[in-house]
N, C-alpha and C. Protein backbone atom coordinates (compact mmCIF):
# COMPACT_ATOMS: atom_id res chain seq x y z
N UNK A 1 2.34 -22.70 23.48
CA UNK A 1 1.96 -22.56 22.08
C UNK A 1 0.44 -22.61 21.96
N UNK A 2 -0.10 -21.96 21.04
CA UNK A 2 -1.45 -21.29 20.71
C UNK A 2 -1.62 -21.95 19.57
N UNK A 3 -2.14 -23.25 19.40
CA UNK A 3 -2.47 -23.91 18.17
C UNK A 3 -3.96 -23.13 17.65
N UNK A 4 -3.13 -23.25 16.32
CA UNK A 4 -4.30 -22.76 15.11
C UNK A 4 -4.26 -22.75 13.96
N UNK A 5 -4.70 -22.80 13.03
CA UNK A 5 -5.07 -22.87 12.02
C UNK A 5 -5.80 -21.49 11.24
N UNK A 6 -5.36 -21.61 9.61
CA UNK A 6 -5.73 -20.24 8.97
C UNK A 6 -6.01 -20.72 7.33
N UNK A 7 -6.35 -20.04 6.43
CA UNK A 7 -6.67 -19.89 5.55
C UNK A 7 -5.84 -19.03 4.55
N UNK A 8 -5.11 -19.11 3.53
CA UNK A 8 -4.46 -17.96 3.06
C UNK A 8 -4.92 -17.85 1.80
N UNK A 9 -5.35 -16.66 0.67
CA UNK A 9 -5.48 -16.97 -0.51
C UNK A 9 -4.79 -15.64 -1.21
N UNK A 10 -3.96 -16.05 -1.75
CA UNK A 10 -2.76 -15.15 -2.91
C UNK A 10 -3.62 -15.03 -4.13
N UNK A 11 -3.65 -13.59 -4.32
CA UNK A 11 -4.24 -12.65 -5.30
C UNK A 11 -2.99 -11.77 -6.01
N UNK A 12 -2.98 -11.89 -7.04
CA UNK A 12 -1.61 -10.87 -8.21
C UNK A 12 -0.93 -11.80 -9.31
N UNK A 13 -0.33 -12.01 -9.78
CA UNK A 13 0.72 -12.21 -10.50
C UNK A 13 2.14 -13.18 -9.16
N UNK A 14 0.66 -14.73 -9.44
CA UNK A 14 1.37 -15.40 -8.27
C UNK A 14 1.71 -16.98 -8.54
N UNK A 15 1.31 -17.19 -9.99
CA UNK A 15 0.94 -18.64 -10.86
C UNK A 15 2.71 -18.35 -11.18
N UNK A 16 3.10 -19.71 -12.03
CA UNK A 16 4.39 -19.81 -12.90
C UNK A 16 5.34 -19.26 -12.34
N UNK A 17 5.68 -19.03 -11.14
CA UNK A 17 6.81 -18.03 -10.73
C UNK A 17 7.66 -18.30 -9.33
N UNK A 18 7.49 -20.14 -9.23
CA UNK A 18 7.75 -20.77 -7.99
C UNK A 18 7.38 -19.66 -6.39
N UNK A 19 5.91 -19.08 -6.15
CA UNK A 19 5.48 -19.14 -5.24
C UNK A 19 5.11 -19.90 -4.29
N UNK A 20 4.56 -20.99 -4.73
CA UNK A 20 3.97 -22.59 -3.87
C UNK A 20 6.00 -22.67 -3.40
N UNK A 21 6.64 -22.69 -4.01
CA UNK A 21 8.02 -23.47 -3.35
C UNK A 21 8.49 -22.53 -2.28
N UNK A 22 8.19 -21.12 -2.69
CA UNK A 22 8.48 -20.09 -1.34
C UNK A 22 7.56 -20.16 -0.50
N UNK A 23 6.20 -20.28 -0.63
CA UNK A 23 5.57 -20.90 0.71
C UNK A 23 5.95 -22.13 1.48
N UNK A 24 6.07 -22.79 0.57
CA UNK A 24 6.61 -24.38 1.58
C UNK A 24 7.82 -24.34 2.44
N UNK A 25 8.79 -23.63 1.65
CA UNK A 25 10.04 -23.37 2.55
C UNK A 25 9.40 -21.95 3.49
N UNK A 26 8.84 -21.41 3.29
CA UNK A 26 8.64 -20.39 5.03
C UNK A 26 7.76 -20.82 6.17
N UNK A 27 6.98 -22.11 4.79
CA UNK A 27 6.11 -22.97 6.24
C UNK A 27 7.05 -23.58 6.90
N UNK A 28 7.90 -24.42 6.33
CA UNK A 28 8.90 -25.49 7.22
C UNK A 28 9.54 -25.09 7.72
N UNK A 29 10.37 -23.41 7.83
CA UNK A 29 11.34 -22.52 8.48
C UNK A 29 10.33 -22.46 9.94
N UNK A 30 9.04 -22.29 9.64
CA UNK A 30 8.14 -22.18 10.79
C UNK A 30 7.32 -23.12 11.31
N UNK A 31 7.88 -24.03 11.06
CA UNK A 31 7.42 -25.51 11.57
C UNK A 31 5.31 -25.44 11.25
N UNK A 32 5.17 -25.16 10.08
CA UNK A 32 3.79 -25.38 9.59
C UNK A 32 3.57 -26.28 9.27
N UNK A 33 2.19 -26.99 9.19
CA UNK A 33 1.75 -28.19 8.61
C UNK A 33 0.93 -27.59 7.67
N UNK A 34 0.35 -28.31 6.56
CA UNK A 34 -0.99 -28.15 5.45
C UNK A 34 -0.45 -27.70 4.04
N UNK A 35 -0.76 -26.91 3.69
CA UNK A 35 -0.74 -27.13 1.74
C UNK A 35 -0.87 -26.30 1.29
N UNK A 36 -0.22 -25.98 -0.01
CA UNK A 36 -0.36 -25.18 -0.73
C UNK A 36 -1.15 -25.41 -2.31
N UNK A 37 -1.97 -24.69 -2.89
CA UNK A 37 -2.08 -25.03 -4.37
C UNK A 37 -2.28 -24.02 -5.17
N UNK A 38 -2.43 -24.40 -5.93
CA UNK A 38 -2.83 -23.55 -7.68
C UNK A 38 -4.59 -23.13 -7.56
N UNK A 39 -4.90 -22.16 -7.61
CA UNK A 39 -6.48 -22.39 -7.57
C UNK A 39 -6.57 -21.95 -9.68
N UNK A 40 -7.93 -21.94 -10.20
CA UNK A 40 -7.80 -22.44 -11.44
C UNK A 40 -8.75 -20.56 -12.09
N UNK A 41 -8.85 -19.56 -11.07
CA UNK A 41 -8.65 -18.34 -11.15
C UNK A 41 -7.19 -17.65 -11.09
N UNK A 42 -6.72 -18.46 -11.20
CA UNK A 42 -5.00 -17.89 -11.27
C UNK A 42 -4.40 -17.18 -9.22
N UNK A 43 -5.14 -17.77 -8.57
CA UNK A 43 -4.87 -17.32 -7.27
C UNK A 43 -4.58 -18.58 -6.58
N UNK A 44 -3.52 -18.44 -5.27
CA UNK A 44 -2.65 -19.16 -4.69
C UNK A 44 -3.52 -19.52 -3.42
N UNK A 45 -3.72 -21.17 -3.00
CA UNK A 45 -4.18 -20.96 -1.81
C UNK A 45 -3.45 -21.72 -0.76
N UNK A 46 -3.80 -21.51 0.38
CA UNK A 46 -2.85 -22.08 1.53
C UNK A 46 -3.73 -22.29 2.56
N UNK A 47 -3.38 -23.91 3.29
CA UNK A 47 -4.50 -23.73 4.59
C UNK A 47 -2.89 -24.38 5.52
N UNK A 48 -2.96 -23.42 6.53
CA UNK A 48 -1.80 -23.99 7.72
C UNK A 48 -2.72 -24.15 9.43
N UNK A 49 -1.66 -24.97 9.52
CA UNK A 49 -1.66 -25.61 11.26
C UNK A 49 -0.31 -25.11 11.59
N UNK A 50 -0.49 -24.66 13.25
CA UNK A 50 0.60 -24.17 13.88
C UNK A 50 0.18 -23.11 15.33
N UNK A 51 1.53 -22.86 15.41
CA UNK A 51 1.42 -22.03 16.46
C UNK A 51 0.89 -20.54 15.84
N UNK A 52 0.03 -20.32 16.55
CA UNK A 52 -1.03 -18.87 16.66
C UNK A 52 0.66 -17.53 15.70
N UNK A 53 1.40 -17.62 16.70
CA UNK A 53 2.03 -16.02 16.21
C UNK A 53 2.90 -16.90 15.03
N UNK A 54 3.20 -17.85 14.75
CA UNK A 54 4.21 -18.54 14.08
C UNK A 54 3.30 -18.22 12.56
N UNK A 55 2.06 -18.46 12.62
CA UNK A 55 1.01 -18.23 11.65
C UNK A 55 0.72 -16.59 11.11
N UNK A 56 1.11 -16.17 12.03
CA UNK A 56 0.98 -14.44 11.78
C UNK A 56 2.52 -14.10 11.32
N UNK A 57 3.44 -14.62 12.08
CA UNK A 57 4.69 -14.44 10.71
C UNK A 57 4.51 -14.50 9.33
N UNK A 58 4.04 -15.99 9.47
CA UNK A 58 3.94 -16.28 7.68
C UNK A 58 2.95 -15.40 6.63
N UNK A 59 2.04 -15.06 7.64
CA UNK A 59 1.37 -13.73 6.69
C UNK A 59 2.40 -12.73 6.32
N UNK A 60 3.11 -12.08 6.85
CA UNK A 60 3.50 -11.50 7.20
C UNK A 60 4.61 -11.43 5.97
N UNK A 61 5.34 -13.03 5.69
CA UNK A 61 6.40 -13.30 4.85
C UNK A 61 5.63 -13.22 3.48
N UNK A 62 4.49 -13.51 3.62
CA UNK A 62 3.79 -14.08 2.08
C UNK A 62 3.34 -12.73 1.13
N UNK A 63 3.40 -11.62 2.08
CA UNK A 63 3.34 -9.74 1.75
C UNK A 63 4.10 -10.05 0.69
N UNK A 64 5.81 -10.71 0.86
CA UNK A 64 6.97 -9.93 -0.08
C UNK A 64 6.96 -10.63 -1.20
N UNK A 65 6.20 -12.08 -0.88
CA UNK A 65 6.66 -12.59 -2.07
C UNK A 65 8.31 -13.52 -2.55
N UNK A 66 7.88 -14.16 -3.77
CA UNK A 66 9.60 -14.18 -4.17
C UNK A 66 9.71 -13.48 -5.32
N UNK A 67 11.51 -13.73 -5.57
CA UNK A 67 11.44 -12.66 -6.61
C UNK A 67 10.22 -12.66 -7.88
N UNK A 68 10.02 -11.69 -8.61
CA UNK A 68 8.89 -11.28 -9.72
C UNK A 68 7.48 -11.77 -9.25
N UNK A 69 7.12 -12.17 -7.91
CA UNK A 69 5.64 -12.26 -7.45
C UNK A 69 4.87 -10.93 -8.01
N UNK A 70 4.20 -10.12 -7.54
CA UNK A 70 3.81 -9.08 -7.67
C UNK A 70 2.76 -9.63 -6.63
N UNK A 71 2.15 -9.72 -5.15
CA UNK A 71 0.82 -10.00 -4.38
C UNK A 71 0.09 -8.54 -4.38
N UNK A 72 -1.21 -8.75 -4.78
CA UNK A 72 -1.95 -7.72 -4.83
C UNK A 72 -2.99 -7.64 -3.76
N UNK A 73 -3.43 -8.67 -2.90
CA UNK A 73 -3.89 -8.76 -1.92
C UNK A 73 -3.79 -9.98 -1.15
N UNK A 74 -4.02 -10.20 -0.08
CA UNK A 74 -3.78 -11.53 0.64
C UNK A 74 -5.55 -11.70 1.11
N UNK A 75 -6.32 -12.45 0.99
CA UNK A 75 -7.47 -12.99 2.02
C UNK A 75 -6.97 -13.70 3.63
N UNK A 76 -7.35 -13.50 3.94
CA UNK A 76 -7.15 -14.13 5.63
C UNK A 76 -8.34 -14.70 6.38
N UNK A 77 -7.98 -16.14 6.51
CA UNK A 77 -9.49 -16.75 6.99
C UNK A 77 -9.19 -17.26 8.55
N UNK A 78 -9.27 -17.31 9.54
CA UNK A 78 -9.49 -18.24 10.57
C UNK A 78 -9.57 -18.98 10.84
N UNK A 79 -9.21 -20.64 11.08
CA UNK A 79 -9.85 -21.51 10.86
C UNK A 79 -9.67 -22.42 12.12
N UNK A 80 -10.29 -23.67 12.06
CA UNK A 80 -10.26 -24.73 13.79
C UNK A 80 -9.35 -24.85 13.63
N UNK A 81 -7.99 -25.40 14.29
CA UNK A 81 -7.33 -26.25 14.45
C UNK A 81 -7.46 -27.89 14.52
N UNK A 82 -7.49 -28.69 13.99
CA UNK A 82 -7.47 -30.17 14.26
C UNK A 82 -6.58 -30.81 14.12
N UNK A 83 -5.34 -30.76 13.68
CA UNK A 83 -4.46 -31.57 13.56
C UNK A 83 -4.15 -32.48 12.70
N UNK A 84 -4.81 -32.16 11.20
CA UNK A 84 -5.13 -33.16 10.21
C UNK A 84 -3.68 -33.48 9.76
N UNK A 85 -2.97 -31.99 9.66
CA UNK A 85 -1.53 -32.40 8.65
C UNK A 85 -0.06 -33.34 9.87
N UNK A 86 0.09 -33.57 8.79
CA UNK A 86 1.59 -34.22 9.34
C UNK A 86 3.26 -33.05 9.22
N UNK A 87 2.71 -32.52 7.94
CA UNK A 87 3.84 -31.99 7.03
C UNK A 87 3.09 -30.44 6.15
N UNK A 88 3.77 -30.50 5.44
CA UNK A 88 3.30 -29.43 4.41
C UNK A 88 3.75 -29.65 2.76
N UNK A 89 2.19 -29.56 2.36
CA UNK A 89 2.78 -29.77 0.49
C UNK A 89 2.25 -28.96 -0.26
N UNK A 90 2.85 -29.40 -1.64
CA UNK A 90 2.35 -28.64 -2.59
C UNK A 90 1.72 -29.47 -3.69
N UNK A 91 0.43 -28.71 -3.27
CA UNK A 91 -0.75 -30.20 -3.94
C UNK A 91 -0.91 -29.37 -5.68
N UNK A 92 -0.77 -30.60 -6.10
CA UNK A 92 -1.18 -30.54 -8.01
C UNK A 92 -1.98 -30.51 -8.40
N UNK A 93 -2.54 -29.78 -9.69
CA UNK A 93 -4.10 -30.12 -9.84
C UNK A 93 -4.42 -31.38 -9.99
């Protein structure tokens, strides 16, 4: 396993429409650690720990969305790995 870490930020019609709960369940299907939130431009953000291709799935899942998402673009950041998370949440403002 290829530990790493990434950055995700959800752009569209992605607030009010239980997105954060479909990320959390495709992180934990993929054994992710880190968080999800609300950013206060109406865009979704996500920072995960994990295995390298396990992390390129979840991009991958976060394309479709759940039902009535509409994602209009995804950002993709890179990031260290350190090992901060334990789990994965969905942080409140």
């Amino acid at each position: 396993m290829v530990r790493k870490a990434a950055k995700f930020v959800i752009q569209g019609s992605v607030q009010g429409i239980f997105f954060r709960q479909f990320i959390k369940e495709k992180a934990e299907l993929l054994e992710l650690k880190g968080f999800t939130r609300n950013l206060t431009d109406g865009n979704v953000e996500i920072i995960v720990e994990g295995d390298g291709e396990k992390i390129q799935t979840f991009g991958n899942m976060l394309k479709e969305g759940p039902e009535h998402a509409s994602v209009r673009n995804i950002q993709f950041e890179e990031r260290k790995w350190n090992g901060e998370f334990k789990d994965f949440k969905i942080l409140r403002f």
